[in-house]
Protein backbone atom coordinates (compact mmCIF):
# COMPACT_ATOMS: atom_id res chain seq x y z
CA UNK A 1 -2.09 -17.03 -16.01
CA UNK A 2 -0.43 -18.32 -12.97
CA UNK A 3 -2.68 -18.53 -9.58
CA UNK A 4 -1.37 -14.80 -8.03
CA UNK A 5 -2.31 -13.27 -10.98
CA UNK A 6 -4.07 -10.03 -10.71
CA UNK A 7 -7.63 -10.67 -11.23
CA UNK A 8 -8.89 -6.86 -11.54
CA UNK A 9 -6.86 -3.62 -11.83
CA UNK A 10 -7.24 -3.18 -7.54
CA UNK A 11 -5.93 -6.75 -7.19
CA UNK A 12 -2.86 -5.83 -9.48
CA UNK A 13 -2.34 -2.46 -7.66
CA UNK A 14 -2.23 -3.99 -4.30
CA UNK A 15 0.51 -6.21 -5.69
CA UNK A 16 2.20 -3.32 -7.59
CA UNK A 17 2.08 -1.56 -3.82
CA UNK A 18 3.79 -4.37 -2.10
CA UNK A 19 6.11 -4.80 -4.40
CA UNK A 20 7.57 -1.23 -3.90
CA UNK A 21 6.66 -1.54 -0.14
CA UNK A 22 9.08 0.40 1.21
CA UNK A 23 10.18 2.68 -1.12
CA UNK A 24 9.87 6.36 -1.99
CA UNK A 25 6.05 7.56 -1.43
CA UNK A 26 6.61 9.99 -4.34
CA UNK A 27 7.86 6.60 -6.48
CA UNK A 28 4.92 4.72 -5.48
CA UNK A 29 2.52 7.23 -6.01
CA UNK A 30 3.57 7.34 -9.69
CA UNK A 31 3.77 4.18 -10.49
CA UNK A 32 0.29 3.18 -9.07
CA UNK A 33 -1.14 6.41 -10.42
CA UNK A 34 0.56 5.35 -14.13
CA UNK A 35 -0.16 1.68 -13.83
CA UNK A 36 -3.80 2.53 -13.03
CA UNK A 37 -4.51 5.21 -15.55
CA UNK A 38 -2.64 2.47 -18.44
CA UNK A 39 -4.86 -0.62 -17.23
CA UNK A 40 -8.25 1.88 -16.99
CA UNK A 41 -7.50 2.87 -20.34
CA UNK A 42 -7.08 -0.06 -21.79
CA UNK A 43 -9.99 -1.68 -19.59
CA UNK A 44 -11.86 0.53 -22.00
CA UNK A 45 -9.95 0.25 -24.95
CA UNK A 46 -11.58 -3.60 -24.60
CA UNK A 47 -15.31 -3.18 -23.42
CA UNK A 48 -16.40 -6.94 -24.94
CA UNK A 49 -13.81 -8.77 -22.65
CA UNK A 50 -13.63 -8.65 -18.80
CA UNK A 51 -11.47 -6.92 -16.62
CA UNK A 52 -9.82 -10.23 -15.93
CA UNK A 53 -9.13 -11.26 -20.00
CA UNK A 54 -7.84 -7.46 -20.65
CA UNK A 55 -5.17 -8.49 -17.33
CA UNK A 56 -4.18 -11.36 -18.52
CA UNK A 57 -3.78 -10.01 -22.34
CA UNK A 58 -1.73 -6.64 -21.43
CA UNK A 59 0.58 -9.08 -18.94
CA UNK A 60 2.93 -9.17 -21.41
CA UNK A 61 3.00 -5.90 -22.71
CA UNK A 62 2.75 -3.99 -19.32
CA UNK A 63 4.42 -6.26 -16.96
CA UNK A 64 3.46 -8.21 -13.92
CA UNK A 65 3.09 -5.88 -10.72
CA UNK A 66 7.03 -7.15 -9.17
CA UNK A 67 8.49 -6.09 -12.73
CA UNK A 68 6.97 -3.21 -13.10
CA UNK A 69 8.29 -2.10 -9.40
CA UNK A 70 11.35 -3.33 -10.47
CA UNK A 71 11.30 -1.03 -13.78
CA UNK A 72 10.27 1.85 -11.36
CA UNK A 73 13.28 1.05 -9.34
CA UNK A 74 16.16 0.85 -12.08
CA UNK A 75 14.55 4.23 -13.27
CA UNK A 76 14.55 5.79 -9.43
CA UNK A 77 18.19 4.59 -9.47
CA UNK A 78 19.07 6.70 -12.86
CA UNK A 79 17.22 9.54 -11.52
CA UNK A 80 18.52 10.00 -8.61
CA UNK A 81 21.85 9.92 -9.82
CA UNK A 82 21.11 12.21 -12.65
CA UNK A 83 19.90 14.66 -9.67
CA UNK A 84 21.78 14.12 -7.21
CA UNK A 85 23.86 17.38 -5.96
CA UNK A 86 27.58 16.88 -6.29
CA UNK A 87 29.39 16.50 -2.87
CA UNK A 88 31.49 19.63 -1.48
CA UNK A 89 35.33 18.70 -1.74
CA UNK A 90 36.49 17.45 1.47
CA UNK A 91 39.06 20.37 2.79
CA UNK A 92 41.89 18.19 4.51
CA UNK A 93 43.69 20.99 6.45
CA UNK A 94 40.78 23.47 7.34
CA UNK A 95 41.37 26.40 9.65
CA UNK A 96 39.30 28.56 11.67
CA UNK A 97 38.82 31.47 9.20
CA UNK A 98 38.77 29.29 6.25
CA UNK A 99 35.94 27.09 8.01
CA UNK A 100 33.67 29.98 9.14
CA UNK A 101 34.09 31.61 5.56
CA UNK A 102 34.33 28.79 3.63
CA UNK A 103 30.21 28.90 3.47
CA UNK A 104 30.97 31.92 0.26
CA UNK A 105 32.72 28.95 -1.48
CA UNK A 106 29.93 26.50 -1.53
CA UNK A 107 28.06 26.37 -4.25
CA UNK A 108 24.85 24.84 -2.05
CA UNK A 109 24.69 28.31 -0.35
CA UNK A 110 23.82 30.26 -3.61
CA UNK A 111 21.39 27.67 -4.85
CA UNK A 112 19.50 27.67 -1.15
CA UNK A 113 19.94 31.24 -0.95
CA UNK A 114 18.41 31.61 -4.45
CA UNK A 115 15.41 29.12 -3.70
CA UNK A 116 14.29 31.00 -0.51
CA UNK A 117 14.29 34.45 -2.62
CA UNK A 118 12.94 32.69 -5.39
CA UNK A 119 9.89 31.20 -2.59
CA UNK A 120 10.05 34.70 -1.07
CA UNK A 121 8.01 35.49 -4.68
CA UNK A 122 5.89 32.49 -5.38
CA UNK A 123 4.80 32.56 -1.99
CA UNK A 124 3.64 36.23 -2.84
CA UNK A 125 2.07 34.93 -6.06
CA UNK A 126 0.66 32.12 -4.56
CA UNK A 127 -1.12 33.89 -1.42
CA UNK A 128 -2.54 36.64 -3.61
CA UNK A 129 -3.92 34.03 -6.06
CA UNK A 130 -5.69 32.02 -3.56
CA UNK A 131 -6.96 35.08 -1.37
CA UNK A 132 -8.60 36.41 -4.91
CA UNK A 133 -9.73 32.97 -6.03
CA UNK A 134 -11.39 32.47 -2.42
CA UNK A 135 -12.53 36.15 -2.35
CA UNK A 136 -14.34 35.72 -6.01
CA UNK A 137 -15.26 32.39 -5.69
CA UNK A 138 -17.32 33.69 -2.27
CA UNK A 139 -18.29 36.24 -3.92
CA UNK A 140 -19.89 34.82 -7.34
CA UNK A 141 -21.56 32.21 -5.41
CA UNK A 142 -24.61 33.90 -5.48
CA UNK A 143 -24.70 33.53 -9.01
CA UNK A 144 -24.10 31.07 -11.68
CA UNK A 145 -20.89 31.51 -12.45
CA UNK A 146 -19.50 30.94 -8.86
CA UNK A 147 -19.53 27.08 -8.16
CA UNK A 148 -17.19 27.01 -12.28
CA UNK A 149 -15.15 29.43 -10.95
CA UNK A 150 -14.51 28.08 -7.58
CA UNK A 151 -13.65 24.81 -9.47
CA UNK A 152 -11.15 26.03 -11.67
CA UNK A 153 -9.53 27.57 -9.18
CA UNK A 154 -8.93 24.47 -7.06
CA UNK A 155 -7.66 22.77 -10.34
CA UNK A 156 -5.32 25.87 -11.53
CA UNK A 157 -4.13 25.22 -7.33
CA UNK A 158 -3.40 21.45 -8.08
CA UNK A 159 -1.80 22.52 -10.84
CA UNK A 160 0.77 25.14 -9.58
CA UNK A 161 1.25 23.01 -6.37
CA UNK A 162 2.55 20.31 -8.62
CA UNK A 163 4.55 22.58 -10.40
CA UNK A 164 6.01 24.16 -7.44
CA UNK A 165 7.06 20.44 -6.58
CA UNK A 166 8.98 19.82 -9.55
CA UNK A 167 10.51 23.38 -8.67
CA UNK A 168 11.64 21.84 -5.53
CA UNK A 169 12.98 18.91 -7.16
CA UNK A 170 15.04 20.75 -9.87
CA UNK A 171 16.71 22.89 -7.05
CA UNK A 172 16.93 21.15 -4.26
CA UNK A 173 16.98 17.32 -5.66
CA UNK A 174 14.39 16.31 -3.21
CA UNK A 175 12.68 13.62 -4.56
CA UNK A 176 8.67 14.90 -4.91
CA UNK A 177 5.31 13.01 -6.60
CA UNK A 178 5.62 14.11 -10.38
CA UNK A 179 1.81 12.96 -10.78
CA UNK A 180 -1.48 13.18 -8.43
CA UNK A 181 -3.48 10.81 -6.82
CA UNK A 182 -5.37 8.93 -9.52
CA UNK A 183 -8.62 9.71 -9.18
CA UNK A 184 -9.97 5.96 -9.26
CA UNK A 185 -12.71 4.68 -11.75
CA UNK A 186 -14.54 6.72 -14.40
CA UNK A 187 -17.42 8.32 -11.54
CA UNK A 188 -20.45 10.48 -11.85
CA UNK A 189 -19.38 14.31 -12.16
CA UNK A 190 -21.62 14.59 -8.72
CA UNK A 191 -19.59 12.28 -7.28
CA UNK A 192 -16.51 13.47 -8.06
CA UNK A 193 -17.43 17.13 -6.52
CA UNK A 194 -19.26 15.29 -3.48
């Protein structure tokens, strides 16, 4: 194991984070959230050797932290392609009418035009989701059943805001997190509500 070796998984995801310094946040969001989740897992997967034997043993099958950004970058480069919104055709001789009208020719128009009606609903959805969920989460939290309820409803919210990102990504091609925030270590379910 050479000396800059990762000795734990926050040593190795510092490295993993300047290696994509600079980057997409969405990009290096996922790959620390997948790198961390993988090396967790197998942290456990191993519970007889340390955190620093598991590193060193799954070097070879995950990667070091600069090729693993460099894996997340060929990929970014593929995807974005495979996204990316073909260009209007350039007009050469455009005149006045043609310019002003030529708006009912793109094909951008429609799909922007269909996103904001489409958001027009969700946004419906989502408001009258969240002022029930708030209303009977207040409401049950006299009882037993409140603090459950108020919990799934944050996690069906994480849930449809990711969702509504990968919305925005098909549509739009805007490049948005496909994965949240690791949560860190295995914690205490008090902890994790605290």
């Amino acid at each position: 194991m050479s000396s800059n070796a990762p000795r734990s998984i926050d040593d190795y995801l510092k490295q993993l984070r300047a290696a994509l310094e600079g980057e997409d946040p969405a990009l290096i969001q996922d790959a620390l959230y997948d790198a961390e989740e993988y090396l967790r897992a197998e942290v456990a997967a191993h519970p007889d050797k340390s955190e620093a034997d598991v590193l060193e043993l799954i070097a070879s099958t995950y990667g070091a932290p600069d090729e693993v950004a460099a894996a997340y970058r060929d990929t970014e480069v593929k995807v974005k392609a495979a996204l990316k919104t073909p260009a209007p055709a350039a007009a050469e001789h455009v005149r006045g009418a043609q310019r002003f009208f030529g708006v009912f020719l793109d094909p951008r128009a429609y799909l922007s035009l269909f996103y904001m009606l489409l958001t027009l609903a969700t946004g419906i959805a989502y408001f009258t989701f969240v002022v029930t969920g708030l209303s009977l989460s207040a409401g049950l939290a006299i009882l037993i059943i409140g603090v459950p309820f108020f919990l799934a409803f944050v996690g069906i919210a994480r849930v449809i805001s990711l969702g509504e990102g990968r919305l925005l990504e098909a549509i739009t091609g805007e490049r948005m997190p496909r994965r949240p925030v690791h949560p860190g270590p295995p914690a205490s379910w008090w902890s994790r509500i605290g």
